[in-house]
N, C-alpha and C. Protein backbone atom coordinates (compact mmCIF):
# COMPACT_ATOMS: atom_id res chain seq x y z
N UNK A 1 0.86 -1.18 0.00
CA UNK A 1 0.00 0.00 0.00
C UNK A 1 0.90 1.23 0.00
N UNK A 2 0.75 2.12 -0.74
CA UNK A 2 1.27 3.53 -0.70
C UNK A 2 0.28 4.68 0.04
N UNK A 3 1.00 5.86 0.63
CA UNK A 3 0.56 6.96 0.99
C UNK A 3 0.48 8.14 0.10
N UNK A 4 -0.84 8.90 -0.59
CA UNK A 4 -1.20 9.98 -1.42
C UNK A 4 -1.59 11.01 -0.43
N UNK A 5 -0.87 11.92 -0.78
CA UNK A 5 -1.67 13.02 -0.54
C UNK A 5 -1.74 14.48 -1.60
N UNK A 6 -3.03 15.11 -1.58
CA UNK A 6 -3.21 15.56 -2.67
C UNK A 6 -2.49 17.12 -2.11
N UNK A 7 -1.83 18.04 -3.46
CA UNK A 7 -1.25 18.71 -3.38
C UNK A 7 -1.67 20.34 -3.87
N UNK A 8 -2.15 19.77 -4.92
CA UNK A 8 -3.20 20.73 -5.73
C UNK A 8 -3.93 20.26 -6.94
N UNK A 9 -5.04 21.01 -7.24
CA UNK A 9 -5.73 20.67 -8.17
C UNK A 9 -6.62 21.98 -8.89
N UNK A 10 -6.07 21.83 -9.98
CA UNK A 10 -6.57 23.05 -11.03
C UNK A 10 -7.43 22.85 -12.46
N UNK A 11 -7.87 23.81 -12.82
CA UNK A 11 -8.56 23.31 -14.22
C UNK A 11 -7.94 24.27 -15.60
N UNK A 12 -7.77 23.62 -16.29
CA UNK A 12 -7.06 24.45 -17.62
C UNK A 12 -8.14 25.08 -18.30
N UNK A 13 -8.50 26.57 -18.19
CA UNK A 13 -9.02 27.27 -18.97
C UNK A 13 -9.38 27.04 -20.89
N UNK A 14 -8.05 26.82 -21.06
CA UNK A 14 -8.75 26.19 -22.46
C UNK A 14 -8.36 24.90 -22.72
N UNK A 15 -9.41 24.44 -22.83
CA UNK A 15 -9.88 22.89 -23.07
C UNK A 15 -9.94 22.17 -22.02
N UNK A 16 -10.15 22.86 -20.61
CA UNK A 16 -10.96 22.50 -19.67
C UNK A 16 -10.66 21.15 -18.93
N UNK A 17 -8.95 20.70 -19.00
CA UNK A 17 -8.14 19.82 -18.58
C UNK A 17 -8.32 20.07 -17.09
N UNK A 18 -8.57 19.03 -16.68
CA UNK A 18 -8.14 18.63 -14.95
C UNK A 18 -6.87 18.28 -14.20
N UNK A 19 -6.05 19.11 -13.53
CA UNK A 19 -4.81 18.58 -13.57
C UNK A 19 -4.78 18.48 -11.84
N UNK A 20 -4.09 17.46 -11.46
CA UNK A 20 -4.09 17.36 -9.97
C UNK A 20 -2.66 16.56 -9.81
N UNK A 21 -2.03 17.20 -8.97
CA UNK A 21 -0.90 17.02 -8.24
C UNK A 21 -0.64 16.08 -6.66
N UNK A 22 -0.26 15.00 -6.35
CA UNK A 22 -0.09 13.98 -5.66
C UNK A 22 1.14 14.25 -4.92
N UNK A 23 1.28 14.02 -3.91
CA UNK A 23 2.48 13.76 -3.38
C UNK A 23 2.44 11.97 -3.06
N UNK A 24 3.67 10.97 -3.46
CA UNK A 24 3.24 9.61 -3.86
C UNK A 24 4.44 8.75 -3.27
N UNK A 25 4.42 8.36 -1.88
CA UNK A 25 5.25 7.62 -1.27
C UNK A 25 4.58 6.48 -1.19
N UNK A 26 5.66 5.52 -1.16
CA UNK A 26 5.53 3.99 -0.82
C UNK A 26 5.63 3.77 0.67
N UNK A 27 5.00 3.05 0.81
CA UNK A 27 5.02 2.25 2.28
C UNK A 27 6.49 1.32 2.38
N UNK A 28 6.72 0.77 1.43
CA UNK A 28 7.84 -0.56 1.11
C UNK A 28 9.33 0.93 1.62
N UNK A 29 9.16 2.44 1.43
CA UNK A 29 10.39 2.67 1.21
C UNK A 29 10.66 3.42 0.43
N UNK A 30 12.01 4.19 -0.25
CA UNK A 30 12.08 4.54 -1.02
C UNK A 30 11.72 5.88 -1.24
N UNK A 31 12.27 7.01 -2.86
CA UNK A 31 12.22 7.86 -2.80
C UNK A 31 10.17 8.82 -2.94
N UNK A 32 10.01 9.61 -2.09
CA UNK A 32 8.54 10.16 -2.44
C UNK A 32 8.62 10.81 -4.12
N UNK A 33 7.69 10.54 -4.66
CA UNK A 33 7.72 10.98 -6.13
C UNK A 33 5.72 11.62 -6.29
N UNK A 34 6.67 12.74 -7.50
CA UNK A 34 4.75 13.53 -7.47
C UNK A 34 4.45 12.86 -8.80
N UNK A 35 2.95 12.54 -8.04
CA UNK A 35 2.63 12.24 -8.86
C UNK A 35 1.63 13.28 -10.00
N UNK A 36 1.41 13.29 -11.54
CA UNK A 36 0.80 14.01 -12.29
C UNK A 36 -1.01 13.37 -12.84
N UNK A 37 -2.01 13.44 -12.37
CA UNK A 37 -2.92 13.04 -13.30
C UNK A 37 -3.97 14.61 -13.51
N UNK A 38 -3.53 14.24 -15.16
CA UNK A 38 -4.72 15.01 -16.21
C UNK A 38 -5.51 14.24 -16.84
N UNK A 39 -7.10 14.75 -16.54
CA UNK A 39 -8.41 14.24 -17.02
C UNK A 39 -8.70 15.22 -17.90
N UNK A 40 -9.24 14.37 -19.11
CA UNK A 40 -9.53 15.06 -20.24
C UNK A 40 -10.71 14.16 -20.57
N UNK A 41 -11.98 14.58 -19.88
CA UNK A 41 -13.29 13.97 -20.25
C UNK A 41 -13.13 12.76 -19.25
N UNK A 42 -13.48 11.28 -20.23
CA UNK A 42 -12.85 10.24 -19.32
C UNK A 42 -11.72 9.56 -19.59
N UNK A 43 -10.98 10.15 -19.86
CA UNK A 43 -9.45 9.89 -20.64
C UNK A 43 -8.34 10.31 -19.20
N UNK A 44 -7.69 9.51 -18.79
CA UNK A 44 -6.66 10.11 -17.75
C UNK A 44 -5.43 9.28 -18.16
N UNK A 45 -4.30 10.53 -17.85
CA UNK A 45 -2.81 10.22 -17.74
C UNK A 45 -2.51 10.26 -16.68
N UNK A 46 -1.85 9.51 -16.05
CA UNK A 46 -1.29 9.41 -14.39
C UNK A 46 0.11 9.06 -15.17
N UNK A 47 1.30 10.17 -14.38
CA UNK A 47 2.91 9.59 -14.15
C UNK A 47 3.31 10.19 -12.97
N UNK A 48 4.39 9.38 -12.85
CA UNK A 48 5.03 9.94 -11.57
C UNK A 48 6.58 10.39 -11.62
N UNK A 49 6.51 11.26 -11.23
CA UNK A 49 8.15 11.57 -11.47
C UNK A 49 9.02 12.16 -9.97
N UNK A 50 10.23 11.86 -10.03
CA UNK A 50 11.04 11.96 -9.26
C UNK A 50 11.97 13.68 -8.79
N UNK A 51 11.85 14.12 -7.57
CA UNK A 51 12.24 15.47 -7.25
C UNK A 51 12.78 15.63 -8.31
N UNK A 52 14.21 15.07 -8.54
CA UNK A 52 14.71 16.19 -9.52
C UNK A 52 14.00 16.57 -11.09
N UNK A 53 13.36 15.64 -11.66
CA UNK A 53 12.55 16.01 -12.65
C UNK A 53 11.54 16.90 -12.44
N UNK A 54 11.11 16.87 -11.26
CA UNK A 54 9.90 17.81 -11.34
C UNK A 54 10.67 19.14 -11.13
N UNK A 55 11.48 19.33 -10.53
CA UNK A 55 12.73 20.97 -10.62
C UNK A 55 12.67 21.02 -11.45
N UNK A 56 13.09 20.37 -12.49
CA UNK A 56 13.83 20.91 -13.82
C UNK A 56 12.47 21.51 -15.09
N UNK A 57 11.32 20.47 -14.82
CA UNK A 57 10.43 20.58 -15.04
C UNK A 57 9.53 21.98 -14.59
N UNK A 58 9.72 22.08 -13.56
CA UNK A 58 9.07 23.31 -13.11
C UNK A 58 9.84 24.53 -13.37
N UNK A 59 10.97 24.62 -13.47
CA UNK A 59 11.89 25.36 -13.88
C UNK A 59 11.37 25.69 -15.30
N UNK A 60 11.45 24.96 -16.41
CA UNK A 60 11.24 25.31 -17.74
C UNK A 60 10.02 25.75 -17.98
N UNK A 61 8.87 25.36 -17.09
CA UNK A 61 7.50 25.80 -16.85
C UNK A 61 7.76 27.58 -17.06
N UNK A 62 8.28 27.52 -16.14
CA UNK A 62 7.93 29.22 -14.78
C UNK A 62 9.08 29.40 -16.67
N UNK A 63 10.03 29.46 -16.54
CA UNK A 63 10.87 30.08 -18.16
C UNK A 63 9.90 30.51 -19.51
N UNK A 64 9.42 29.47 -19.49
CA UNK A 64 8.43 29.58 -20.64
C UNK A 64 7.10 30.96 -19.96
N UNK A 65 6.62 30.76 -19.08
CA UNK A 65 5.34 31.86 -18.85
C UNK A 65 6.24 32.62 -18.77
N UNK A 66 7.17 33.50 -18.40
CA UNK A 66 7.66 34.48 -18.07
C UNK A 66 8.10 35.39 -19.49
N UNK A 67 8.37 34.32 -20.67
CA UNK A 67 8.59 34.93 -21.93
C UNK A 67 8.09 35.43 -22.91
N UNK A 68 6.35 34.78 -22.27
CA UNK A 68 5.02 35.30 -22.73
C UNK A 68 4.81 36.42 -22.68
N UNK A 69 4.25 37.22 -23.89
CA UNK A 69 3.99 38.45 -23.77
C UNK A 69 3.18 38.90 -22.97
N UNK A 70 3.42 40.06 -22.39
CA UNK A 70 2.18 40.51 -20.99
C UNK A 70 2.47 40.31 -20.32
N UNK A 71 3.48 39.30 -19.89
CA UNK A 71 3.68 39.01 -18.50
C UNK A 71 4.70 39.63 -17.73
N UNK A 72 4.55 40.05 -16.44
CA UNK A 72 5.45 40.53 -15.28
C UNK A 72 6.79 39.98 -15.52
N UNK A 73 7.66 40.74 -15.29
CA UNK A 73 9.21 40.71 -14.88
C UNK A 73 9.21 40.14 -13.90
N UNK A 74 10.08 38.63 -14.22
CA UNK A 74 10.32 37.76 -12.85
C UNK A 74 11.27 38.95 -11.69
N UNK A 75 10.86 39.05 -10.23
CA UNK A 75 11.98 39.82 -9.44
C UNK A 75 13.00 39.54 -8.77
């Protein structure tokens, strides 16, 4: 059995994606990994990925909005 706990959960404005964020430890051990599931109708992707992917990942996230036009100067 593993331990979830939920982290956040948002809805994508266009095209109305469900995205919810897990925090996803094992009972057996081992490293905690987040987990990702997006619902799209009744269609779901669940992965799980490991701290450092989700940095690097979130990193290129926050890079990319910031280069968007309109948007605030990171400070």
């Amino acid at each position: 059995m593993s331990q979830i706990t939920p982290l956040d959960r948002f809805r994508v404005p266009l095209g109305g994606q469900e995205i919810e964020l897990q925090q996803h430890v094992h009972d057996a051990g081992g490293m905690s990994l987040l987990r990702t599931r997006i619902r799209e109708g009744s269609r779901f992707t669940i992965f799980d990925i490991d701290p450092q992917t989700a940095e690097h990942w979130g990193q290129a996230l926050l890079q990319w909005a910031r280069e968007q036009p309109g948007q605030p100067e990171a400070s």
